[in-house]
Each structure stands twice: as structure tokens, then as C-alpha cells.
N, C-alpha and C. Protein backbone atom coordinates (compact mmCIF):
# COMPACT_ATOMS: atom_id res chain seq x y z
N UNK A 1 -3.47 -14.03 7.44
CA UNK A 1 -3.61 -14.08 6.00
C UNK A 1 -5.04 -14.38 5.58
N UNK A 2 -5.63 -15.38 6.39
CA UNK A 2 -6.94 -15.38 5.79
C UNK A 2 -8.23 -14.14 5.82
N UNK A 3 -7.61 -13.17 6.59
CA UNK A 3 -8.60 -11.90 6.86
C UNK A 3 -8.48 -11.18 6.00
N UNK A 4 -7.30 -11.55 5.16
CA UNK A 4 -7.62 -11.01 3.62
C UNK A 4 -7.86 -11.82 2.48
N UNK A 5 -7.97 -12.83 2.64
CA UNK A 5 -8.51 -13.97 1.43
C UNK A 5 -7.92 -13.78 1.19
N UNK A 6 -7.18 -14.40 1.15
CA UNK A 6 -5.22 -14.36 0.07
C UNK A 6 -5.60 -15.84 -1.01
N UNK A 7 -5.91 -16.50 -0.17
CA UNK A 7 -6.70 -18.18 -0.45
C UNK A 7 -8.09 -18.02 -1.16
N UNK A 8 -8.78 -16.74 -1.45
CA UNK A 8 -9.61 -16.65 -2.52
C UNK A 8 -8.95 -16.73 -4.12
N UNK A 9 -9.70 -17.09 -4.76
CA UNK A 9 -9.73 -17.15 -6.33
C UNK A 9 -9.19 -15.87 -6.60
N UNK A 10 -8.12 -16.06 -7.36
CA UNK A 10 -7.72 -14.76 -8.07
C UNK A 10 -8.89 -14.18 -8.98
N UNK A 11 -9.05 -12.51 -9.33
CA UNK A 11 -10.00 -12.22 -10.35
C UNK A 11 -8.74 -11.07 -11.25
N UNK A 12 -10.18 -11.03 -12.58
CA UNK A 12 -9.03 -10.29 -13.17
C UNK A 12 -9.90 -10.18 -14.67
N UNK A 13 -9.88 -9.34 -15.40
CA UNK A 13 -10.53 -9.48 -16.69
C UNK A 13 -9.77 -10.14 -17.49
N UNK A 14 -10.54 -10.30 -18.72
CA UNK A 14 -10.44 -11.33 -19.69
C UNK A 14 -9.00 -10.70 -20.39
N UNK A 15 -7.62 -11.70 -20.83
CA UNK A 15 -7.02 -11.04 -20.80
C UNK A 15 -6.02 -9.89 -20.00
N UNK A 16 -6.22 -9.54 -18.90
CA UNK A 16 -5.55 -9.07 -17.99
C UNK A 16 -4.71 -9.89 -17.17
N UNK A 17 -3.90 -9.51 -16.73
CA UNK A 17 -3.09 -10.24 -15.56
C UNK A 17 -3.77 -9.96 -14.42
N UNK A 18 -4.24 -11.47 -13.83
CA UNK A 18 -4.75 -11.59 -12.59
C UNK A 18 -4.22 -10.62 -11.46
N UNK A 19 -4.88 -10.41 -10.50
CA UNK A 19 -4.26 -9.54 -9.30
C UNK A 19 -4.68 -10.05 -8.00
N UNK A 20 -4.26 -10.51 -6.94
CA UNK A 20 -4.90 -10.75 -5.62
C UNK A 20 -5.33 -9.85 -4.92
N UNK A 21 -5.64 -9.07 -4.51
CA UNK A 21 -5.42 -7.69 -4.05
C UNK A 21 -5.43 -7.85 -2.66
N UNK A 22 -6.16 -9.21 -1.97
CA UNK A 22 -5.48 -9.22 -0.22
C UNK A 22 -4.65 -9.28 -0.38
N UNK A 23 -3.64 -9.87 -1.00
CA UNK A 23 -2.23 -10.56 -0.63
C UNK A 23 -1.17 -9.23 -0.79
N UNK A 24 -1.96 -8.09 -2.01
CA UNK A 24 -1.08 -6.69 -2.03
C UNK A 24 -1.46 -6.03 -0.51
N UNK A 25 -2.53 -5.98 -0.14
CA UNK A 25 -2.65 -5.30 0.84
C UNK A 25 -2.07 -5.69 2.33
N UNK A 26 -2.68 -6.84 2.60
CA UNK A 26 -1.26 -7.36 3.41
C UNK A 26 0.22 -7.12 3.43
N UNK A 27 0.59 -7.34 2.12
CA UNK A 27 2.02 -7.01 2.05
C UNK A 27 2.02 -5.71 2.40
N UNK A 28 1.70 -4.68 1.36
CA UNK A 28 1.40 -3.12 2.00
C UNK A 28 1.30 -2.89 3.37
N UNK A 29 0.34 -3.60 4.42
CA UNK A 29 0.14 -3.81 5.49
C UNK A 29 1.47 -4.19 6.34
N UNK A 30 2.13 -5.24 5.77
CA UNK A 30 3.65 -5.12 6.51
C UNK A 30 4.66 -4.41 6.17
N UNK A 31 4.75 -3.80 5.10
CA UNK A 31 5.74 -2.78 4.34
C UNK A 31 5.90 -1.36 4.99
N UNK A 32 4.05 -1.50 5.30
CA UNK A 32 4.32 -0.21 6.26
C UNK A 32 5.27 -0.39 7.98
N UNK A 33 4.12 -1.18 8.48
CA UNK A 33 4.32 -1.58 9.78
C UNK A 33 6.35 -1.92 10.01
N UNK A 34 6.76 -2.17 8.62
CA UNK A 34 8.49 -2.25 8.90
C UNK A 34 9.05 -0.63 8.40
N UNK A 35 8.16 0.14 8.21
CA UNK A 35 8.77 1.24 8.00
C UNK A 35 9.03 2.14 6.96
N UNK A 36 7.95 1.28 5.58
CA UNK A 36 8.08 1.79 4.20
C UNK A 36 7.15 3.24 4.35
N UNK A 37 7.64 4.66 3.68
CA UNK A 37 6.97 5.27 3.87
C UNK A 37 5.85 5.49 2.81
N UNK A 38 5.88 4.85 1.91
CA UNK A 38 4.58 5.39 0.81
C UNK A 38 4.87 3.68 0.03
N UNK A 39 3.80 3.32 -0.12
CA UNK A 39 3.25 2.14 -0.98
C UNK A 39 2.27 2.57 -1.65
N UNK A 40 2.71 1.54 -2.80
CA UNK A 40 1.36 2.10 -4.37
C UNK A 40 0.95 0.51 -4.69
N UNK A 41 -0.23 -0.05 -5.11
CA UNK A 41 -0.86 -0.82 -5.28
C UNK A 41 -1.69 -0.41 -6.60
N UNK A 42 -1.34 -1.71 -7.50
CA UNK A 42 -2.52 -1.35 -8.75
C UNK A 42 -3.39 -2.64 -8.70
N UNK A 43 -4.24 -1.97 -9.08
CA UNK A 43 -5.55 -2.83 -9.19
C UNK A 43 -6.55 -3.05 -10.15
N UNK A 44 -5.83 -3.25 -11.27
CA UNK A 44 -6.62 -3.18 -12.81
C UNK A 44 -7.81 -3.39 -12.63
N UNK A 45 -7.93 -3.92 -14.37
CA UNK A 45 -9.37 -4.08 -14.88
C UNK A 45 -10.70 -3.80 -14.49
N UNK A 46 -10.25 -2.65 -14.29
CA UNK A 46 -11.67 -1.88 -13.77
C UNK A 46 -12.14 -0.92 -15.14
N UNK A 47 -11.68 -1.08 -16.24
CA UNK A 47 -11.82 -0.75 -17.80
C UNK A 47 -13.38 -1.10 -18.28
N UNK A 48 -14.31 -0.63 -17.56
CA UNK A 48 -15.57 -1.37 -17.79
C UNK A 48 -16.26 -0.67 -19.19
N UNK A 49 -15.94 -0.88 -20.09
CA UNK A 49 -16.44 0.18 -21.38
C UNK A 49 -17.56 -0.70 -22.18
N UNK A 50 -17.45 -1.95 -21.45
CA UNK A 50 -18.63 -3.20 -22.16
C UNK A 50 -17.99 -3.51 -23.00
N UNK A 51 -16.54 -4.03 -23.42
CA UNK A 51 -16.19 -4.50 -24.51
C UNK A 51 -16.96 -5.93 -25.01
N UNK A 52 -17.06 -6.28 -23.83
CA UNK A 52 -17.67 -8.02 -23.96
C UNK A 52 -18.69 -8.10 -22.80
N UNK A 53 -18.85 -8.86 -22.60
CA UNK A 53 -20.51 -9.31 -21.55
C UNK A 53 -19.68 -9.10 -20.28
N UNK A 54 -18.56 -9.82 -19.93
CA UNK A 54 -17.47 -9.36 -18.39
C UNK A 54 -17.06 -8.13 -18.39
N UNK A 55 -17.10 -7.57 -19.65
CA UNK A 55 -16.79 -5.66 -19.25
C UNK A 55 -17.73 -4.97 -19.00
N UNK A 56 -19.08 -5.47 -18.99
CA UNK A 56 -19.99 -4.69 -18.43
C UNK A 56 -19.93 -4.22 -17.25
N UNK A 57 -20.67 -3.33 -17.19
CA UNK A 57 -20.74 -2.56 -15.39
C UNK A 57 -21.50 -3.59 -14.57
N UNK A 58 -22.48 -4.16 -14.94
CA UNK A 58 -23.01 -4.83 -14.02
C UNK A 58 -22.01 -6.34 -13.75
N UNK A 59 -21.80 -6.80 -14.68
CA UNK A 59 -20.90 -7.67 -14.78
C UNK A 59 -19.52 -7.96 -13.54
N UNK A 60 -18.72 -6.57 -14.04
CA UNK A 60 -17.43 -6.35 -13.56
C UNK A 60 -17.77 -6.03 -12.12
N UNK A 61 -18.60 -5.25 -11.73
CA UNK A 61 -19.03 -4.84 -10.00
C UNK A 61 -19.29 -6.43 -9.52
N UNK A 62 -19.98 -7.12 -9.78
CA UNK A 62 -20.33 -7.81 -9.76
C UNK A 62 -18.85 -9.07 -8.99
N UNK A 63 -18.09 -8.98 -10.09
CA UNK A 63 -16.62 -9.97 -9.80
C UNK A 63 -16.06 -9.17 -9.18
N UNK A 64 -15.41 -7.83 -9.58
CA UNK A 64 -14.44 -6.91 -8.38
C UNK A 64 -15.05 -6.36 -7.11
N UNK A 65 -16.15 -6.10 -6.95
CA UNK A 65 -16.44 -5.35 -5.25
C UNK A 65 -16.28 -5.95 -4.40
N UNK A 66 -16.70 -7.49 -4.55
CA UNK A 66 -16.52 -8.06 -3.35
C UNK A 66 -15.05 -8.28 -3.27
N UNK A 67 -14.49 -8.87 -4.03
CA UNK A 67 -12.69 -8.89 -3.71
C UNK A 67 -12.24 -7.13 -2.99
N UNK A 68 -12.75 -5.97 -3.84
CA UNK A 68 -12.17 -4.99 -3.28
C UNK A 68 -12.71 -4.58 -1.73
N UNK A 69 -14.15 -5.03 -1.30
CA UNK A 69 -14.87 -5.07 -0.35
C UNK A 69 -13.90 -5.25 0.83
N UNK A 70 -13.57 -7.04 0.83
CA UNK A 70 -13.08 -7.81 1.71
C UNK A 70 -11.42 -7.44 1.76
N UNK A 71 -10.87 -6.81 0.94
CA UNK A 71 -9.48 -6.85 0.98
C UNK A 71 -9.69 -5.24 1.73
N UNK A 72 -10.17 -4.13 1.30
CA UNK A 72 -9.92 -2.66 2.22
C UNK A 72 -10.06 -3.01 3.41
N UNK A 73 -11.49 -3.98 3.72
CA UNK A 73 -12.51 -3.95 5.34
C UNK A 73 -11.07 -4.99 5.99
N UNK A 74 -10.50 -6.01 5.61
CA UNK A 74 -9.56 -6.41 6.17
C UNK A 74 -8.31 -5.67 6.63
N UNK A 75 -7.71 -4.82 5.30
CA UNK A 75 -6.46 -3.98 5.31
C UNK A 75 -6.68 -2.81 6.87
N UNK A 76 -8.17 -2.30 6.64
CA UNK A 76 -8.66 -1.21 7.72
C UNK A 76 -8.31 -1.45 9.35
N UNK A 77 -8.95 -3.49 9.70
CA UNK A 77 -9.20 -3.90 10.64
C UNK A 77 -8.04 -4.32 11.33
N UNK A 78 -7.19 -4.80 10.28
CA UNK A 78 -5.80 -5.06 10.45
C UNK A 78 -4.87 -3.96 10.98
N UNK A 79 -4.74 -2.80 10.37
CA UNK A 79 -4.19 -1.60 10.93
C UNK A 79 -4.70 -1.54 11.87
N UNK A 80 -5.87 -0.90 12.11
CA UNK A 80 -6.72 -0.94 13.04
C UNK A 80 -6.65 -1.70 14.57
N UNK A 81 -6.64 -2.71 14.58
CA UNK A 81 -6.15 -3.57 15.69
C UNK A 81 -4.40 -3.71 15.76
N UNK A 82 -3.96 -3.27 15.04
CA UNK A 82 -2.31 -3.23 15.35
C UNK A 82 -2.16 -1.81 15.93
N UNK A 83 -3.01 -1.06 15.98
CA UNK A 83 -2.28 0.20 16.62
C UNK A 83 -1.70 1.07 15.20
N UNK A 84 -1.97 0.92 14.58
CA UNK A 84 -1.45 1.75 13.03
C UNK A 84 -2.53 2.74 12.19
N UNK A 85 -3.57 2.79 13.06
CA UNK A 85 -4.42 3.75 12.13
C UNK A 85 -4.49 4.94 11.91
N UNK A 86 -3.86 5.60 12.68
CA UNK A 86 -2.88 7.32 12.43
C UNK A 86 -1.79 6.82 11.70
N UNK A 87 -1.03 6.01 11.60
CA UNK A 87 0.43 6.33 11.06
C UNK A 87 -0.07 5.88 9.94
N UNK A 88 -1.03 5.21 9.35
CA UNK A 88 -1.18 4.53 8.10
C UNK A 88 -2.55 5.15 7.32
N UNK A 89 -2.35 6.08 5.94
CA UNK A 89 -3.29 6.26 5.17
C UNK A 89 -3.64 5.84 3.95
N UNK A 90 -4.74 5.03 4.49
CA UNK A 90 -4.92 4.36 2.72
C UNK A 90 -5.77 5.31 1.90
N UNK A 91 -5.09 5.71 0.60
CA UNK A 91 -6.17 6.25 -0.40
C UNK A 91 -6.19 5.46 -1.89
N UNK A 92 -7.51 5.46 -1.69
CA UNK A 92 -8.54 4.82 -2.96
C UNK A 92 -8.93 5.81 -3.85
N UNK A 93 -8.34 5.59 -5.03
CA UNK A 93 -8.66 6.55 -6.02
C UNK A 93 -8.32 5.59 -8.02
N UNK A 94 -8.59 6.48 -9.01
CA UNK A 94 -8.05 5.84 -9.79
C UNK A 94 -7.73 7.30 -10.65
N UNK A 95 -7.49 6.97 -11.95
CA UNK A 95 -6.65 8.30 -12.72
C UNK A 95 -7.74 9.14 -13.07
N UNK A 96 -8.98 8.67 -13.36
CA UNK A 96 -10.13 9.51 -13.72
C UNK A 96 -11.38 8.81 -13.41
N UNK A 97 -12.61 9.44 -13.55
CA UNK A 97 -13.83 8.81 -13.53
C UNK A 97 -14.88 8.60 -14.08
N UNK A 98 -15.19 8.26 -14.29
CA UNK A 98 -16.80 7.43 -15.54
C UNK A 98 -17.82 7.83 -16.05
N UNK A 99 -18.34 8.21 -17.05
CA UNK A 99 -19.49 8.59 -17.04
C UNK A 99 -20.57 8.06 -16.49
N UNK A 100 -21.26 9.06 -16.28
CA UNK A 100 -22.52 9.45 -15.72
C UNK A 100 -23.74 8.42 -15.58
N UNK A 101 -23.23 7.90 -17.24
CA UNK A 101 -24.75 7.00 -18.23
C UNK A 101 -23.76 6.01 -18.08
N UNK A 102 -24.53 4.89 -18.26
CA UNK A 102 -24.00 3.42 -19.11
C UNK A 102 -24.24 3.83 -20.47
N UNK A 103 -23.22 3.55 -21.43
CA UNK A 103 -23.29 3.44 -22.37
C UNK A 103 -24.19 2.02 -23.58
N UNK A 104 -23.86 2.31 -24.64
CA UNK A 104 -24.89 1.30 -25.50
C UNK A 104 -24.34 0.17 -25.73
N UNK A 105 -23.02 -0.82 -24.76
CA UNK A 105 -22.68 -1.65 -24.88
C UNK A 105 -22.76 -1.90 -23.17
N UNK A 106 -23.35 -1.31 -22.46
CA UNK A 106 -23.69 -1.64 -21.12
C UNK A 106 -22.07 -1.25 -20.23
N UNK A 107 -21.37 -0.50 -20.48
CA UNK A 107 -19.92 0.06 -19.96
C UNK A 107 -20.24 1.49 -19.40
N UNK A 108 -19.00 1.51 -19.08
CA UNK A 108 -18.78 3.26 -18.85
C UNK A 108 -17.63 4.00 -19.37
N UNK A 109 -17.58 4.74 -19.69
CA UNK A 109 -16.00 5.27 -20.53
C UNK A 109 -15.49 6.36 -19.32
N UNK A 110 -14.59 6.76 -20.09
CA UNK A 110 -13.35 7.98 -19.37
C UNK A 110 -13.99 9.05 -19.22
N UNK A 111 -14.32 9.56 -17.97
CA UNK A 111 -15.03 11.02 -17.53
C UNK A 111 -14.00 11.68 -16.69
N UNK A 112 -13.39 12.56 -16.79
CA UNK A 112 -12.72 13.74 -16.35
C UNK A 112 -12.71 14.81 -15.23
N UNK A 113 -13.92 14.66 -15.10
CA UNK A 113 -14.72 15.73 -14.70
C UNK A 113 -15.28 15.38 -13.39
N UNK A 114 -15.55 14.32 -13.01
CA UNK A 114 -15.73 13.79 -11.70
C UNK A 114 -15.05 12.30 -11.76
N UNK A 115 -14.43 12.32 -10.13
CA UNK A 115 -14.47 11.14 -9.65
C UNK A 115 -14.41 11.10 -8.26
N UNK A 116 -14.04 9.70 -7.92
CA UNK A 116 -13.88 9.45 -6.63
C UNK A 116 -12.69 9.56 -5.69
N UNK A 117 -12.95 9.71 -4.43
CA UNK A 117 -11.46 9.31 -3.73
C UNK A 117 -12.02 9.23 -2.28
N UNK A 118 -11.42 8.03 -1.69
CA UNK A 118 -11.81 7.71 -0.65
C UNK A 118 -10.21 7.56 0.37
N UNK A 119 -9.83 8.03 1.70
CA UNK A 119 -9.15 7.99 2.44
C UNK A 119 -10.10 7.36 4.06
N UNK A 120 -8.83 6.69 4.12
CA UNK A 120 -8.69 6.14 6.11
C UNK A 120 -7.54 6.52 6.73
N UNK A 121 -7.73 6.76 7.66
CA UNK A 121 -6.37 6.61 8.51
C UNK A 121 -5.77 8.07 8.54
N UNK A 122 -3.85 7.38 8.86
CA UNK A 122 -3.00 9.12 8.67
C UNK A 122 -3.97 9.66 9.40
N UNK A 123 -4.00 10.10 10.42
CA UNK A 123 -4.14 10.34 11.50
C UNK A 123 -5.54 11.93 11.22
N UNK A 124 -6.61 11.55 9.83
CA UNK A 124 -7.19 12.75 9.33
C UNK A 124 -8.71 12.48 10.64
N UNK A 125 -9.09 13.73 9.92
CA UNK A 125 -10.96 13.23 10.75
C UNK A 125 -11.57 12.19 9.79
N UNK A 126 -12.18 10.93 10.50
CA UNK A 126 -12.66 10.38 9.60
C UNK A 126 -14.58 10.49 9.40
N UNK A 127 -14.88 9.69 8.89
CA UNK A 127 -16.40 9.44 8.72
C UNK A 127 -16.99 10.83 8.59
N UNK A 128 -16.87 10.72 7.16
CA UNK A 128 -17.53 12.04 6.56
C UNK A 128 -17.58 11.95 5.07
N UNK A 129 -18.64 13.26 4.69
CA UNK A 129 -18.62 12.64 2.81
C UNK A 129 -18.17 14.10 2.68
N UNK A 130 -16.90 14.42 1.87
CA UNK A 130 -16.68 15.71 1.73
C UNK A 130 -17.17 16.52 0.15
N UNK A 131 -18.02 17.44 -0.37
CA UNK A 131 -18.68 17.62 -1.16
C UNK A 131 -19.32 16.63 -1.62
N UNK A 132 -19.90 16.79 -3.25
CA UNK A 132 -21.48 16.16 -3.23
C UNK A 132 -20.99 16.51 -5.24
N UNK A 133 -21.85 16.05 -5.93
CA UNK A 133 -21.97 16.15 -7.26
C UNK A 133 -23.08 16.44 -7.60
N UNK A 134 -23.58 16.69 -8.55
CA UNK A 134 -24.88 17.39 -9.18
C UNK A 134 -25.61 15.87 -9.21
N UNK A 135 -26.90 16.49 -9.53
CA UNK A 135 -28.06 15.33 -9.26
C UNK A 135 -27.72 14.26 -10.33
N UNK A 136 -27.08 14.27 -11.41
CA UNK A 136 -26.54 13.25 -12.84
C UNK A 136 -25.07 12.90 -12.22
N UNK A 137 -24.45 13.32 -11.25
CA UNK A 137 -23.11 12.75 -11.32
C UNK A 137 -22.40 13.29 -12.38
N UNK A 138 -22.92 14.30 -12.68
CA UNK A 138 -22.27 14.22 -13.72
C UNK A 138 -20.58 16.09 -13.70
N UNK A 139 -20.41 16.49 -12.47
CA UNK A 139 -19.57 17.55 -12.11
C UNK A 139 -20.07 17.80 -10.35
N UNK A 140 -18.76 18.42 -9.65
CA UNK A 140 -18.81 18.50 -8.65
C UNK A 140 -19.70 19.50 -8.38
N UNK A 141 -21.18 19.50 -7.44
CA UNK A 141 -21.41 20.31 -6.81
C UNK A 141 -21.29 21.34 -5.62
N UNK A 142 -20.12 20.58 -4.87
CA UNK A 142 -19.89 21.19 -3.77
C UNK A 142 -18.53 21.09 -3.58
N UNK A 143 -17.49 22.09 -3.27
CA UNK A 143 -16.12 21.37 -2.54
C UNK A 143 -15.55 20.29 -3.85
N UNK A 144 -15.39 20.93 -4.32
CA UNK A 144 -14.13 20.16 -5.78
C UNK A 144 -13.28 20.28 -5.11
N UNK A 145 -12.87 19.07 -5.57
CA UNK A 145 -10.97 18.72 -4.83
C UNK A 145 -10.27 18.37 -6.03
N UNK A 146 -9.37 19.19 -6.22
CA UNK A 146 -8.12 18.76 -7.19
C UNK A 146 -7.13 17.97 -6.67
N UNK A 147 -6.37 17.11 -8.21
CA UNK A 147 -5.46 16.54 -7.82
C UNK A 147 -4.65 17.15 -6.91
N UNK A 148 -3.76 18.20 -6.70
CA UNK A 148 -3.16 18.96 -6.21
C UNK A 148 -3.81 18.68 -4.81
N UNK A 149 -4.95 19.22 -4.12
CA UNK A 149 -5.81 19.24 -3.10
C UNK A 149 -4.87 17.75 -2.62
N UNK A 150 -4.76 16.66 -3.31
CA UNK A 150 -4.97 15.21 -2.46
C UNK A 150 -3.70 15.24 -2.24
N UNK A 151 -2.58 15.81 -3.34
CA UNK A 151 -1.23 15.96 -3.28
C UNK A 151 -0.89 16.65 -2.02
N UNK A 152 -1.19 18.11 -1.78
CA UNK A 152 -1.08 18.87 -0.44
C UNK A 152 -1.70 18.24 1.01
N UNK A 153 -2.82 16.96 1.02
CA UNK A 153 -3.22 16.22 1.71
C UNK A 153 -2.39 14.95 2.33
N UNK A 154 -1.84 14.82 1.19
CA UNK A 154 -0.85 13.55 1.30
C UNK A 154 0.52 14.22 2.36
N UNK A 155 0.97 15.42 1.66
CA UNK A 155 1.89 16.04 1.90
C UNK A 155 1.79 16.42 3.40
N UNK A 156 0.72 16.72 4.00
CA UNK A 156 0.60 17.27 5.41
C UNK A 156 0.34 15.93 6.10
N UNK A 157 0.24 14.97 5.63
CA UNK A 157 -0.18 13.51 6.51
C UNK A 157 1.62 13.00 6.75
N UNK A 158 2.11 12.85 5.51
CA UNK A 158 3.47 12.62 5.51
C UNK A 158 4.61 13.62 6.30
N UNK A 159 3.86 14.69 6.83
CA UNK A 159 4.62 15.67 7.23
C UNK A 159 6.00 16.22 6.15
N UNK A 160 5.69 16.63 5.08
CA UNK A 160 6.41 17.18 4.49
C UNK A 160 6.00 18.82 3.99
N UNK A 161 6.47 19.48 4.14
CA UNK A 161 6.39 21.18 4.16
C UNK A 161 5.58 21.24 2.61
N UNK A 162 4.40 21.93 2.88
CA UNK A 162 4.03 22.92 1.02
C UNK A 162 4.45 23.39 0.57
N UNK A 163 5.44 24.02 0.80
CA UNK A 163 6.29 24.74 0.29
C UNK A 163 7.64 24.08 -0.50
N UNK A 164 8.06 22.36 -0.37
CA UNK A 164 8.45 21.95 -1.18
C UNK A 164 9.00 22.22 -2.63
N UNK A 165 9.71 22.36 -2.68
CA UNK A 165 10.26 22.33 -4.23
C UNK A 165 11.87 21.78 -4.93
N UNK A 166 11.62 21.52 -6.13
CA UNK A 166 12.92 20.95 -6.71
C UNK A 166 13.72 21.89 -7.62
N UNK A 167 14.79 22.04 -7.44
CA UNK A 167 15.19 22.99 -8.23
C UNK A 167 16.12 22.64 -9.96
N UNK A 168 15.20 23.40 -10.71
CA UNK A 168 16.22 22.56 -11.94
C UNK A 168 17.58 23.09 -12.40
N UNK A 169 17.83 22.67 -13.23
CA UNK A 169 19.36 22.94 -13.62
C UNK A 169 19.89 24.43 -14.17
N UNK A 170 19.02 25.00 -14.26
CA UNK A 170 18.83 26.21 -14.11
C UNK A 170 18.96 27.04 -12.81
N UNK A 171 18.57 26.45 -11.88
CA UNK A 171 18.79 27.01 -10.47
C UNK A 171 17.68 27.40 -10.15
N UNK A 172 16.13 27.36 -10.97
CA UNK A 172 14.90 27.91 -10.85
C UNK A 172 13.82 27.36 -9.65
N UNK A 173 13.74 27.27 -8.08
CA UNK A 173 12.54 26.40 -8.07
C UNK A 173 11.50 25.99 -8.52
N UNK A 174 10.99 25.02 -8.30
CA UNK A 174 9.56 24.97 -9.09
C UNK A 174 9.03 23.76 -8.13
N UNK A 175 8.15 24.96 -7.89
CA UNK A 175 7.11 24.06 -6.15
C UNK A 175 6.27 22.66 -7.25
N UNK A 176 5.96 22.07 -5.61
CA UNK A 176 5.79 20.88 -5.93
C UNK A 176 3.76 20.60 -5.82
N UNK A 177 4.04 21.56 -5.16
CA UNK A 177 2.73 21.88 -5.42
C UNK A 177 2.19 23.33 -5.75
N UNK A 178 1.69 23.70 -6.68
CA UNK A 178 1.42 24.62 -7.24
C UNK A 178 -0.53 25.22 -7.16
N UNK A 179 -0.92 25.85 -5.63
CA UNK A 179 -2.17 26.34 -5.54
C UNK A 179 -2.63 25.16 -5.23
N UNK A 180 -2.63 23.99 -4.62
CA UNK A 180 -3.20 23.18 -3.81
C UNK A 180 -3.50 23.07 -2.00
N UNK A 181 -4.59 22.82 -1.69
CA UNK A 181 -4.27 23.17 -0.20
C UNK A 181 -5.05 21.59 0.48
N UNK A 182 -4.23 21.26 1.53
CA UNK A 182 -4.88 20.33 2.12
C UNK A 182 -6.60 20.12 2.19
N UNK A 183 -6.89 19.02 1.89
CA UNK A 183 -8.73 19.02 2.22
C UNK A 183 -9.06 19.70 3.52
N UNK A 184 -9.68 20.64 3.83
CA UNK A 184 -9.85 21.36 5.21
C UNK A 184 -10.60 20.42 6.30
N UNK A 185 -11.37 19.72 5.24
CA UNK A 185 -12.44 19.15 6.58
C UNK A 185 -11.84 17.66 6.92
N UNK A 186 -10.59 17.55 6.28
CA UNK A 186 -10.12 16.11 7.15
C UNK A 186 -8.73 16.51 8.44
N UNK A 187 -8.32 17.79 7.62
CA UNK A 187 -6.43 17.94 8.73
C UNK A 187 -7.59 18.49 9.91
């Protein structure tokens, strides 16, 4: 427990409900290891729009990286030394990503158009940066990955067929993924 600071200070923005995030990842960490096949973890207040002096970007990096730092590099090492680092893929992502600029209250708002996503494990190639963004960050320059892309990624780690689909009450399939294809440079 302590290789994830479970026993660190909770953080959390002003107003938000605190979050530990070793103590999720650990748990995650045994949820898998007993056999859960997909765990989801939230990890708020990362809302950095500068509402106040703690919503700033410099601010908020500042209180969350190192908690998110020490809780992945633990979650990694932990799998890692248990023998779980093929069967277990962690992905880091959030719903969208930030602009480009700091804005005039020292934040960042809702950008669309680029973001991040970081994977370990699930048995992909690791240590690699797959495409690149324009010199502003500001759109993908190389190798755009769609949601779909991470969906069909997930899907071939989990071993479940692309070809997937649910059928509605109608009797119609309707795939579950629609023109997505695994990231090439990790299967």
C-alpha cells in the first residue's frame, strides 16, 4: 500500500470531492489480478479554466502530477513485478483536450481537436510516441487516432472480435465499431 501513497494527503479542487487515486489504483490493481475484466477510474478536477488562483494551469499541475506521477509509476511497477503486464492495460486518457494557449485567467478550456492518450501493458509494443501534433499543439500532425481507433484497440487487447455488434429490436445489427481499426504500431 505504501507504493502507492494511499497514506498521502488526499488532493482535489476547491469544492470537488477529494479522490486518492493510489488507493483507486491499487484497488484496480487487485480487481484485476482477481479477475475483473475492465475497470474505470475517475480522476477529476483536472477543470483547469483558471476559475480561481488553484484552477490555474500552473497551479493545478503543480498539486495533481505528482499524485498522478506516483500513483501510474506505482500501479505500472506493481503489475509489473506480479507478472501482470500483458494481461493488464492501463489507459490514460480524458473526454477531450485543452487548448493550445493559456487563457486570460491563466486556465485552459475544452479543445476537441487534440488530445492525449497514453497506454501500458495488454500485452501491446510498448515505448513509443505514436504520431505528433503541429508545432502549436494545436491538431494532429501525424497518425490521428480516433475514438473508435482506441475502441478497436481496446477490443483486440480484450480479445473480442471487430466485427461485434448488437442487434436492435428491429432485428437490424449495428456494429460496435463503425470504421475504427486497432492502433497499428502497438498490436
Amino acid at each position: 500500500m505504501q507504493l502507492y501513497g494511499v497514506s498521502a494527503a488526499r488532493v482535489g479542487a476547491p469544492g470537488n470531492e477529494e479522490v486518492d487515486l493510489g488507493r483507486q489504483m491499487l484497488l484496480a490493481r487487485r480487481l484485476c489480478e482477481a479477475g475483473a475484466g475492465f475497470v474505470t477510474i475517475g480522476h477529476g478536477s483536472w477543470d483547469m479554466h483558471g476559475q480561481t488562483a488553484a484552477m490555474r494551469v500552473e497551479a493545478g499541475m503543480r498539486r495533481l502530477g505528482p499524485v498522478v506521477d506516483n500513483a501510474v509509476s506505482a500501479f505500472l511497477q506493481d503489475v509489473h513485478e506480479r507478472g501482470l503486464k500483458d494481461n493488464i492495460l492501463l489507459v490514460i486518457t480524458g473526454d477531450f483536450g485543452r487548448t493550445p494557449r493559456i487563457n486570460a485567467k491563466g486556465g485552459r478550456d475544452h479543445w476537441g481537436t487534440l488530445s492525449t492518450l497514453a497506454l501500458a501493458g495488454g500485452g501491446l509494443r510498448m515505448g513509443q510516441v505514436v504520431g505528433e501534433s503541429n508545432a502549436r499543439a494545436e491538431r494532429p500532425q501525424s497518425t490521428p487516432i480516433k475514438p473508435v481507433d482506441l475502441m478497436a484497440t481496446l477490443f483486440h487487447v480484450l480479445g473480442i472480435p471487430q466485427d461485434l455488434h448488437i442487434t436492435d429490436r428491429t432485428g437490424r445489427p449495428i456494429p460496435m465499431i463503425r470504421g475504427g481499426q486497432a492502433i497499428r504500431e502497438l498490436v
